[in-house]
C-alpha atoms as a PDB file:
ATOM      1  CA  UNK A   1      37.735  56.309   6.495  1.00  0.00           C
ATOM      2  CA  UNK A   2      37.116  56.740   2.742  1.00  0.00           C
ATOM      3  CA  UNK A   3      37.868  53.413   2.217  1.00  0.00           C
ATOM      4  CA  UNK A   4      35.118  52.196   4.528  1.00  0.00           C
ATOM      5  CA  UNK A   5      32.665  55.141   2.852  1.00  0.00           C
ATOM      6  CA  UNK A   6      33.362  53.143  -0.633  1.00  0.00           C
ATOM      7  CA  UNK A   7      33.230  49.655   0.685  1.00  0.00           C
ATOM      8  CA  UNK A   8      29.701  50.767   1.681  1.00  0.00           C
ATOM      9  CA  UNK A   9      28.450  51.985  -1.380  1.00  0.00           C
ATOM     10  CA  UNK A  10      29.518  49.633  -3.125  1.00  0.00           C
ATOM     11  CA  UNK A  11      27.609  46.803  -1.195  1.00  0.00           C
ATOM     12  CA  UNK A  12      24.586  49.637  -1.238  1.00  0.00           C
ATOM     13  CA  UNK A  13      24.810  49.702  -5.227  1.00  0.00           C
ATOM     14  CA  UNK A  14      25.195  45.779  -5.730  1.00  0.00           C
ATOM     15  CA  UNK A  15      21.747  45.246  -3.335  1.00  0.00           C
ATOM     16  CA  UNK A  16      20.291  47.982  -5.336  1.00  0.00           C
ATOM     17  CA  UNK A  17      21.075  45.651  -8.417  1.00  0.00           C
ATOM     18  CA  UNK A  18      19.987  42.555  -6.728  1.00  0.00           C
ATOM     19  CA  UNK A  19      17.320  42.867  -4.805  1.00  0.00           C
ATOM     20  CA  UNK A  20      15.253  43.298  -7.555  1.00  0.00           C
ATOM     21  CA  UNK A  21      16.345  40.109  -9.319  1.00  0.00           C
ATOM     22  CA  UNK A  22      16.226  37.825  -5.891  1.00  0.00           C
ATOM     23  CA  UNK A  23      12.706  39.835  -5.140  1.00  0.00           C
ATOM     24  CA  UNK A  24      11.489  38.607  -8.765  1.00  0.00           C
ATOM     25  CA  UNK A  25      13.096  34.936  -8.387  1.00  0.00           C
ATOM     26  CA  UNK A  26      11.422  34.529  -5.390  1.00  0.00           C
ATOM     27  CA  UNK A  27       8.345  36.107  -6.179  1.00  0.00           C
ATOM     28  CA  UNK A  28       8.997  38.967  -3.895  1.00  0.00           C
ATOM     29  CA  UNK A  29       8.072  40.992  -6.908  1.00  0.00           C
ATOM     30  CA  UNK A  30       5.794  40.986 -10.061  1.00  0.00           C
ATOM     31  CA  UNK A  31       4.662  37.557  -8.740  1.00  0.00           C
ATOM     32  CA  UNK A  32       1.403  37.802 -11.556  1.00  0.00           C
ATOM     33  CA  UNK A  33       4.168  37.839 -13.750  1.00  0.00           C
ATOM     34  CA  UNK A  34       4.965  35.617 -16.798  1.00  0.00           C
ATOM     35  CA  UNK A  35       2.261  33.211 -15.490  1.00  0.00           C
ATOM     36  CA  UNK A  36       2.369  28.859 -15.728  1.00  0.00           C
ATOM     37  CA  UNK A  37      -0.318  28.065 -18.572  1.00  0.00           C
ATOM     38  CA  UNK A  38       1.027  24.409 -19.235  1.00  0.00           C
ATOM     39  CA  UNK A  39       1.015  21.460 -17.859  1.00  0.00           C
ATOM     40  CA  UNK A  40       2.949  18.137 -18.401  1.00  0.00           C
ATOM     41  CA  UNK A  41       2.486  15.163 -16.911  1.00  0.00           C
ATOM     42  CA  UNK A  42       5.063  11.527 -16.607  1.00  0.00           C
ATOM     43  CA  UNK A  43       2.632   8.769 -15.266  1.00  0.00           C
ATOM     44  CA  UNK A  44       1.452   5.396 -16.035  1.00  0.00           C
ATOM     45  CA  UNK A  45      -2.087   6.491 -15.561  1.00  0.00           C
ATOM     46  CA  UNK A  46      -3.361   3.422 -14.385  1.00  0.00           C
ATOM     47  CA  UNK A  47      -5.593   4.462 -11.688  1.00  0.00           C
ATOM     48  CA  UNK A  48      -4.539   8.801 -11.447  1.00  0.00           C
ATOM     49  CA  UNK A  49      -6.469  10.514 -14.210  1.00  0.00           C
ATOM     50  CA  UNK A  50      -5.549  14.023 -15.778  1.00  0.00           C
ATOM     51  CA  UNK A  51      -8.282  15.467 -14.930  1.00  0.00           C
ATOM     52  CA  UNK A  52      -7.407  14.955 -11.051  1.00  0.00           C
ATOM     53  CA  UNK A  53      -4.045  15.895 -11.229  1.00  0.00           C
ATOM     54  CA  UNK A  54      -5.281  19.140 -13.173  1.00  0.00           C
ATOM     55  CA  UNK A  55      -7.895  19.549 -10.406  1.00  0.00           C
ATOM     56  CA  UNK A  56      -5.393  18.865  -7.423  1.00  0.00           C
ATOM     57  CA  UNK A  57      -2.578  21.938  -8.674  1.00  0.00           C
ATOM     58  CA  UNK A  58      -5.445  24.075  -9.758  1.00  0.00           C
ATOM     59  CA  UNK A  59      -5.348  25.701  -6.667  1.00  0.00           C
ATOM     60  CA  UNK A  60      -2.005  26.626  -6.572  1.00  0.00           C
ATOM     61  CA  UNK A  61      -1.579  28.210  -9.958  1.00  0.00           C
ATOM     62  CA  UNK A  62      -2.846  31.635 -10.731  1.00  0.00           C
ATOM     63  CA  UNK A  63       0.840  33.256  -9.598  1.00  0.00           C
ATOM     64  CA  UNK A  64       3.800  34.013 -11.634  1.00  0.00           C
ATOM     65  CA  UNK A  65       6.742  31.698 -12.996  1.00  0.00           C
ATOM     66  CA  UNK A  66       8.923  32.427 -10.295  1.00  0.00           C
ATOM     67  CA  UNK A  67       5.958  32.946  -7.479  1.00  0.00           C
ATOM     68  CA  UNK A  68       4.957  29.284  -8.252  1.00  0.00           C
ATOM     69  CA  UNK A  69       5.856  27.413  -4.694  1.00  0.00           C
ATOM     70  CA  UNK A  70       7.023  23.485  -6.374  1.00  0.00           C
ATOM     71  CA  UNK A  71       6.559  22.469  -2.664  1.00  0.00           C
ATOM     72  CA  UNK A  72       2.570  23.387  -2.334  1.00  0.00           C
ATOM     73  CA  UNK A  73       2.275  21.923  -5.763  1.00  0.00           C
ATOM     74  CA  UNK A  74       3.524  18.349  -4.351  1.00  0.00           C
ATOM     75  CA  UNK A  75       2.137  18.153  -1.354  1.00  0.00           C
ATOM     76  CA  UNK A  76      -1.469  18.456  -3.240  1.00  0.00           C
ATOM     77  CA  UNK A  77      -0.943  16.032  -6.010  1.00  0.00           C
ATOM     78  CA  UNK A  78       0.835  13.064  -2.967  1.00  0.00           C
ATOM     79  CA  UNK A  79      -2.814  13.718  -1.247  1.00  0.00           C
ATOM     80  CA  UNK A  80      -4.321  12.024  -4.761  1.00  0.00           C
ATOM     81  CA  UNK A  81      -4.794   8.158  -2.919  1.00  0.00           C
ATOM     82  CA  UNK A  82      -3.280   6.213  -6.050  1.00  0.00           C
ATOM     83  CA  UNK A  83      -0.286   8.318  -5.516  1.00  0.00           C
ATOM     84  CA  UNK A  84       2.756   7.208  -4.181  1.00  0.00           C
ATOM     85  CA  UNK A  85       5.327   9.967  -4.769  1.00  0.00           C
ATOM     86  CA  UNK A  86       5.350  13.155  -6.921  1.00  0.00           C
ATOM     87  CA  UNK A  87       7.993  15.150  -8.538  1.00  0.00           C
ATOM     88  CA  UNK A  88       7.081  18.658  -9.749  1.00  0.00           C
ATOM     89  CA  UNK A  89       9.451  21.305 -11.601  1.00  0.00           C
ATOM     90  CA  UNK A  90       9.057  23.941 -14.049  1.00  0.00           C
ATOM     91  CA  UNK A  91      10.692  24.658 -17.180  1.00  0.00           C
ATOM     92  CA  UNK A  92      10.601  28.561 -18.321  1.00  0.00           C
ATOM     93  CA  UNK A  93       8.675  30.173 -19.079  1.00  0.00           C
ATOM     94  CA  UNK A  94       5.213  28.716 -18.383  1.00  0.00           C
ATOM     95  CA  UNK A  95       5.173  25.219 -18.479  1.00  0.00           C
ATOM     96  CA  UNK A  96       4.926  22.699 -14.593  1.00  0.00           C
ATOM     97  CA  UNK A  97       6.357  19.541 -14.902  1.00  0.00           C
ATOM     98  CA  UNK A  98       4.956  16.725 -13.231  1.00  0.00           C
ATOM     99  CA  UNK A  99       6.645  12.534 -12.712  1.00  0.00           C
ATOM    100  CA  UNK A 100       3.878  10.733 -11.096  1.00  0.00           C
ATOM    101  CA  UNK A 101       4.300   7.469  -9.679  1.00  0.00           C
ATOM    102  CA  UNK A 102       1.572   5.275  -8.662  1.00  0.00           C
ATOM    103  CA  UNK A 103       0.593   3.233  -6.153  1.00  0.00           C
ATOM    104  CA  UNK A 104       1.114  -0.717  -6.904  1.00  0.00           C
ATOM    105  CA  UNK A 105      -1.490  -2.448  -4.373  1.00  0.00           C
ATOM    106  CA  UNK A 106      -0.503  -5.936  -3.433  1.00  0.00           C
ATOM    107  CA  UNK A 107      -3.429  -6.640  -1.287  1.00  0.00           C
ATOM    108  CA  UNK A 108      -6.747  -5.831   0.553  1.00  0.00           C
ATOM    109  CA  UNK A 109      -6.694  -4.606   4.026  1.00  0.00           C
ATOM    110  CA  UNK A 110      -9.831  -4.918   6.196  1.00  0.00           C
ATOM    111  CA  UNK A 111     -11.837  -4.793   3.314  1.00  0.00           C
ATOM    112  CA  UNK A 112     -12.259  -0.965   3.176  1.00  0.00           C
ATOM    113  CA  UNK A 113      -8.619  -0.284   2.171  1.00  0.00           C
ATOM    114  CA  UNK A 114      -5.291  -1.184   0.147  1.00  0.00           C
ATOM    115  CA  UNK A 115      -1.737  -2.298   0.837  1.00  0.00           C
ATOM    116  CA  UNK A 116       0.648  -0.954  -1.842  1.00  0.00           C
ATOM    117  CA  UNK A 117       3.825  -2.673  -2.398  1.00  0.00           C
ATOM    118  CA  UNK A 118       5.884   0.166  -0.232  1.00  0.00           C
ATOM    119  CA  UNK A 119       3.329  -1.578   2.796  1.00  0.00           C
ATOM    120  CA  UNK A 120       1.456   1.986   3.106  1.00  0.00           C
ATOM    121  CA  UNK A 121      -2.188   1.263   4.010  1.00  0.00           C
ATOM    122  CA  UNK A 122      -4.215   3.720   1.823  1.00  0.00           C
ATOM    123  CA  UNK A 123      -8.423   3.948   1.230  1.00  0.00           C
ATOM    124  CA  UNK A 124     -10.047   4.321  -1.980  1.00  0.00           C
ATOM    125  CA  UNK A 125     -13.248   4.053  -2.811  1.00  0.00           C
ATOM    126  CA  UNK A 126     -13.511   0.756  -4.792  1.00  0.00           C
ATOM    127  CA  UNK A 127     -11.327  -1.169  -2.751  1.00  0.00           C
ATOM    128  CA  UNK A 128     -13.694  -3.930  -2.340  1.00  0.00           C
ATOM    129  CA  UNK A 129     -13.777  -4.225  -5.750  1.00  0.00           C
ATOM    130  CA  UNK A 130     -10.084  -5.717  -6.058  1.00  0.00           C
ATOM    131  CA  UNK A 131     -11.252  -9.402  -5.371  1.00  0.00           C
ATOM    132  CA  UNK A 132      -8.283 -10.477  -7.304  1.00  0.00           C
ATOM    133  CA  UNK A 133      -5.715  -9.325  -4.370  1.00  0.00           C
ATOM    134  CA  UNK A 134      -5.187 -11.375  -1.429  1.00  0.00           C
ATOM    135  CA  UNK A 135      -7.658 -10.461   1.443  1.00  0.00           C
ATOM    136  CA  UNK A 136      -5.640  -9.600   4.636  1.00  0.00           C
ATOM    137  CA  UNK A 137      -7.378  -8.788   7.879  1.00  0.00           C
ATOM    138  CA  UNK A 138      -5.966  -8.084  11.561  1.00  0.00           C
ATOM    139  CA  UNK A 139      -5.631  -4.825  13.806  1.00  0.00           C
ATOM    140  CA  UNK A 140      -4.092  -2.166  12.216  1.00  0.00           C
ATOM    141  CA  UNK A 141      -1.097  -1.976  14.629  1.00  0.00           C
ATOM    142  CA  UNK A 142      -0.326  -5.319  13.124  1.00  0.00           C
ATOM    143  CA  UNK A 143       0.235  -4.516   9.642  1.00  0.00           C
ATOM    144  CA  UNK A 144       3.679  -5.548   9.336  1.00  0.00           C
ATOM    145  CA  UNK A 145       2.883  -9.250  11.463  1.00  0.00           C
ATOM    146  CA  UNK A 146       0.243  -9.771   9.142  1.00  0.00           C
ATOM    147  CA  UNK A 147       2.256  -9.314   5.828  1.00  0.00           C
ATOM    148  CA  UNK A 148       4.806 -11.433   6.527  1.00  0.00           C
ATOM    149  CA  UNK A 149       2.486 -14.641   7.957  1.00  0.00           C
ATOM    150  CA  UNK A 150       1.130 -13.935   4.526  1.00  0.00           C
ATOM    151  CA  UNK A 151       4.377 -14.324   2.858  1.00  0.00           C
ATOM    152  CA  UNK A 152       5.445 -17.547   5.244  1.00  0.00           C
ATOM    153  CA  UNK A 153       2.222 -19.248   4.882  1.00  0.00           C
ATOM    154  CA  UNK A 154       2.336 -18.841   0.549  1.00  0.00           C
ATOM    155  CA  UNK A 155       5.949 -20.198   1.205  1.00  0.00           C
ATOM    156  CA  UNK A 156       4.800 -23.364   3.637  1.00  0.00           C
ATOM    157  CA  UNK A 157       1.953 -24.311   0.659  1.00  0.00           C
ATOM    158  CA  UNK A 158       4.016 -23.898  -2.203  1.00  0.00           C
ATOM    159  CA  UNK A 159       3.961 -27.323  -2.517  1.00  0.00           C
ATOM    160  CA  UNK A 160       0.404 -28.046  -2.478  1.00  0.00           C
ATOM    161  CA  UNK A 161      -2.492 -27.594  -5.054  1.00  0.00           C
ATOM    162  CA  UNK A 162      -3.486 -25.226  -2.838  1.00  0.00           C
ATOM    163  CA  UNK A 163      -3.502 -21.495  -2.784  1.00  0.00           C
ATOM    164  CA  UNK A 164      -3.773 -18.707  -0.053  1.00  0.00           C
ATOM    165  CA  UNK A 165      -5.631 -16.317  -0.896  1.00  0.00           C
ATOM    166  CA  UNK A 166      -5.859 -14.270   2.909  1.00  0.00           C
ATOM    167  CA  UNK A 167      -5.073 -14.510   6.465  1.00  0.00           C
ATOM    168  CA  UNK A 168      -6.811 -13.515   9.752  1.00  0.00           C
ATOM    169  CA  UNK A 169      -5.418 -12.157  12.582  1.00  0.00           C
ATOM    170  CA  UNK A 170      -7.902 -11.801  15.234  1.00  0.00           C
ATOM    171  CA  UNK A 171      -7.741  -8.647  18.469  1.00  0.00           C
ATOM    172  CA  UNK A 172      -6.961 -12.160  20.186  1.00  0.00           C
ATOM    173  CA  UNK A 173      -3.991 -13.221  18.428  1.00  0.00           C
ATOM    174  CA  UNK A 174      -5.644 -15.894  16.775  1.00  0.00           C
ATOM    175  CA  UNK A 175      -4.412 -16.460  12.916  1.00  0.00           C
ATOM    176  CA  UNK A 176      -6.425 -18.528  10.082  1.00  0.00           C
ATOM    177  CA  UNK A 177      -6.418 -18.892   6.628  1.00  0.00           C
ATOM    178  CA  UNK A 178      -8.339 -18.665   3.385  1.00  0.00           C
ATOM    179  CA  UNK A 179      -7.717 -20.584   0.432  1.00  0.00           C
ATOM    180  CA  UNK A 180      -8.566 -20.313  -2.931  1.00  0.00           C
ATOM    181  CA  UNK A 181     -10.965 -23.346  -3.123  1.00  0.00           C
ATOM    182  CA  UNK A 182     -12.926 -21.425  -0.418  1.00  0.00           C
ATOM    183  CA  UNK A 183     -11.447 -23.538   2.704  1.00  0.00           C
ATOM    184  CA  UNK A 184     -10.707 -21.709   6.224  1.00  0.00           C
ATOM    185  CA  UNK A 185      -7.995 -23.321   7.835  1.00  0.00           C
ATOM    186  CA  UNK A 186      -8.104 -22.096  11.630  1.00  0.00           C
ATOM    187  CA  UNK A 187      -4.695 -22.088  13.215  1.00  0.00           C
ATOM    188  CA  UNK A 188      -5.193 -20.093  16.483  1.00  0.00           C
ATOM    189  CA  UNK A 189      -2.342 -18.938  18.603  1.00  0.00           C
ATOM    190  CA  UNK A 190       0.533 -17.155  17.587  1.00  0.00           C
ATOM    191  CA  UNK A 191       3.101 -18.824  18.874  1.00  0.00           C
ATOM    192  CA  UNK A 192       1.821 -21.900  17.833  1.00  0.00           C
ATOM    193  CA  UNK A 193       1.278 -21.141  14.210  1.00  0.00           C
ATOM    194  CA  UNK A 194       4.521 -22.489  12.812  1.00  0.00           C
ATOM    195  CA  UNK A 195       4.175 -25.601  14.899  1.00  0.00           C
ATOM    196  CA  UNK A 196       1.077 -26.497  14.007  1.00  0.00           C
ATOM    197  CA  UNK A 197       0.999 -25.488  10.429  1.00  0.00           C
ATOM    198  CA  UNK A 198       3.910 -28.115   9.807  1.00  0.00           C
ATOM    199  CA  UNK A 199       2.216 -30.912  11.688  1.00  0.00           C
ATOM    200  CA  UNK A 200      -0.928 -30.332   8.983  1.00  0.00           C
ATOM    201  CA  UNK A 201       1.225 -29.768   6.001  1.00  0.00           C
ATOM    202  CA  UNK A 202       3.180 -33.118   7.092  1.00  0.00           C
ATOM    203  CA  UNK A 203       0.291 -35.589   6.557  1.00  0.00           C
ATOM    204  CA  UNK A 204      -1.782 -33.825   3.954  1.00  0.00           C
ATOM    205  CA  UNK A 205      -1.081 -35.505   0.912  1.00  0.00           C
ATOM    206  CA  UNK A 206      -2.640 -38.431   2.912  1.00  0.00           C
ATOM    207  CA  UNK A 207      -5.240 -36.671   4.406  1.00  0.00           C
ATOM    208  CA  UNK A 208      -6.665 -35.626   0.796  1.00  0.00           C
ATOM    209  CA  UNK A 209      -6.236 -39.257  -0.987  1.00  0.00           C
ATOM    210  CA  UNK A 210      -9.161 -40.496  -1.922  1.00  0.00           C
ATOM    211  CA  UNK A 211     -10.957 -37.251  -1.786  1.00  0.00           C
ATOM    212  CA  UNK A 212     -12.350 -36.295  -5.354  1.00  0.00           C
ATOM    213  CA  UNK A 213     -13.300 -32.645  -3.790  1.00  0.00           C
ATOM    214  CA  UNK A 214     -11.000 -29.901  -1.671  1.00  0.00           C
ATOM    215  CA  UNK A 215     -11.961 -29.708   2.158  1.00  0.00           C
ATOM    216  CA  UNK A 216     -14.298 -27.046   3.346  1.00  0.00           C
ATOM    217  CA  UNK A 217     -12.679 -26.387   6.697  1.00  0.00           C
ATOM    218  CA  UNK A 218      -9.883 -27.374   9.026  1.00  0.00           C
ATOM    219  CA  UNK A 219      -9.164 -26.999  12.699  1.00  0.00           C
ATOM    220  CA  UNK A 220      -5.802 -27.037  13.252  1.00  0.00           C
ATOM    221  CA  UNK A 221      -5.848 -26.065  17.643  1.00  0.00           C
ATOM    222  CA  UNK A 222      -5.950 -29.650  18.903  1.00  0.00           C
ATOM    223  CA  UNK A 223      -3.246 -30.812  21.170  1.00  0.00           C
ATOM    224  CA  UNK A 224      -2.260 -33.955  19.201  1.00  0.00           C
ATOM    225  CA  UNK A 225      -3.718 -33.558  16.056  1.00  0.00           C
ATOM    226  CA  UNK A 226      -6.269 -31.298  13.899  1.00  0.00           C
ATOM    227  CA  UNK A 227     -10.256 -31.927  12.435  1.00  0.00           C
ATOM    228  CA  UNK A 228     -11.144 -31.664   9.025  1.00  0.00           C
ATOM    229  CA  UNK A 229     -14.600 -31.175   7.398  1.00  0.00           C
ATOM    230  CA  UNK A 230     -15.346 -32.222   3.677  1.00  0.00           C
ATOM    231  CA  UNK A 231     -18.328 -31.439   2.032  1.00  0.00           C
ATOM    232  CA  UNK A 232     -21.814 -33.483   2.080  1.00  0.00           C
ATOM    233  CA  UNK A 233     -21.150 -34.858  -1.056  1.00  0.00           C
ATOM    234  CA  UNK A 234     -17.296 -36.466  -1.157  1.00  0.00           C
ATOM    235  CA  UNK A 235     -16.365 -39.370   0.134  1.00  0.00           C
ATOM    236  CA  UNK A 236     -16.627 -40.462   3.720  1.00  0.00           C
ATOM    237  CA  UNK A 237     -17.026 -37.128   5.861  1.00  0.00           C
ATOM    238  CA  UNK A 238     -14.104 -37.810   8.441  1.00  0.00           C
ATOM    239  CA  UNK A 239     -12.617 -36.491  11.084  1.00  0.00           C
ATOM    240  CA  UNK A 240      -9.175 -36.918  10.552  1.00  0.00           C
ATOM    241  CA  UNK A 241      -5.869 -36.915  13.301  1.00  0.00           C
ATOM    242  CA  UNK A 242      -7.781 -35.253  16.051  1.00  0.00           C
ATOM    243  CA  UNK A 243      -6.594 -35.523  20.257  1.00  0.00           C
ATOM    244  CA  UNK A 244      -8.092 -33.911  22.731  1.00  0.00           C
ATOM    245  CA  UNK A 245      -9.814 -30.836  22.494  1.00  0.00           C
ATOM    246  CA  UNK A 246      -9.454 -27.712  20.538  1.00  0.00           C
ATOM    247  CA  UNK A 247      -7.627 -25.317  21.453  1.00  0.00           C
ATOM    248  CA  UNK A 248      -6.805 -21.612  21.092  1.00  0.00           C
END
């Protein structure tokens, strides 16, 4: 029986110890205590400024060391668009600690928004302003489709002069191409994209000899061939390869 009485105040007396110390880590306790006053900051600072990382934990200083909640502190800085991922610590006894790591974008997306190079779709408010980046387009529950056509189609006219700069993915599964000469190369279908993109790419170098200037447009849905459209000015405006009629 005594032993029990002891065994109980002794766990009384060690809470009595602790629970101040746990109530102050926590910020049970004296929360307004030893409060954060400085701020460092990791980042490239390529597109995040100070001043909006400053304005984004702003709201959740004002509290203690020990009261200051790391996960609150995150969650407002990731909400910064140009952020991709945010690590936040402290260091005693007033000092936040912040690694910020931007967003890369690798290309437009409907020409409101950015892809980064995780794929993540994010808006800001210049991104029309990125003309350098490839210009993708398609519904948005295609991301993924339209990202790797992109990818398969730079691969297919690697060995060409010329360059893709975008690809089109229409509500009607219809896919075509933008070059960096200014060309649209329609392809159409889906499932006939590969298909029909190695037909063209087989008898271009032919196609373009003896044209001083890059096409302007080509139509690649016909059944046994494709149509191609030069400009007013180079040689002999032809319609190249072309059976039957175009297709989707």
């Amino acid at each position: 029986m005594r032993g029990s009485i002891r065994l109980v105040a002794w766990c009384l007396a060690i809470a009595l110890v602790a629970l101040p110390i746990v109530g102050v880590l926590c910020g049970w306790f004296a929360a307004d205590r030893w409060p954060v006053t400085q701020l460092t900051v990791q980042a490239e600072f390529k597109h995040v400024s100070v001043a909006q990382l400053r304005a984004a934990v702003l709201p959740c200083l004002g509290k203690g060391f020990f009261a200051l909640n790391l996960d609150a502190v995150q969650k407002s800085v990731a909400a910064l668009p140009w952020v991709e991922s945010v690590e936040a610590s402290k260091r005693w006894p007033d000092t936040l600690l912040l690694r910020v790591y931007e967003r890369q974008p690798f290309a437009r997306w409907n020409a409101s928004q950015l892809i980064s190079g995780e794929g993540k779709v994010f808006a800001v408010p210049d991104a029309g302003s990125y003309q350098q980046l490839p210009d993708l387009h398609g519904p948005d529950d295609h991301l993924a489709e339209v990202v790797s056509f992109f990818a398969d189609v730079q691969k297919a006219f690697a060995g060409t002069h010329l360059k893709i700069t975008g690809v089109t993915l229409t509500d009607r599964g219809s896919w075509s191409v933008a070059t960096d000469s200014g060309a649209q190369i329609v392809i159409g279908d889906r499932s006939q994209a590969g298909r029909r993109l190695r037909r063209f790419l087989a008898v271009y170098p032919k196609v373009v000899a003896g044209h001083d200037q890059n096409f302007e447009y080509a139509d690649l849905r016909y059944t046994n061939g494709f149509a191609v459209k030069w400009p007013q000015s180079s040689v002999a405006p032809t319609t190249p390869i072309a059976g039957g009629a175009p297709r989707t």
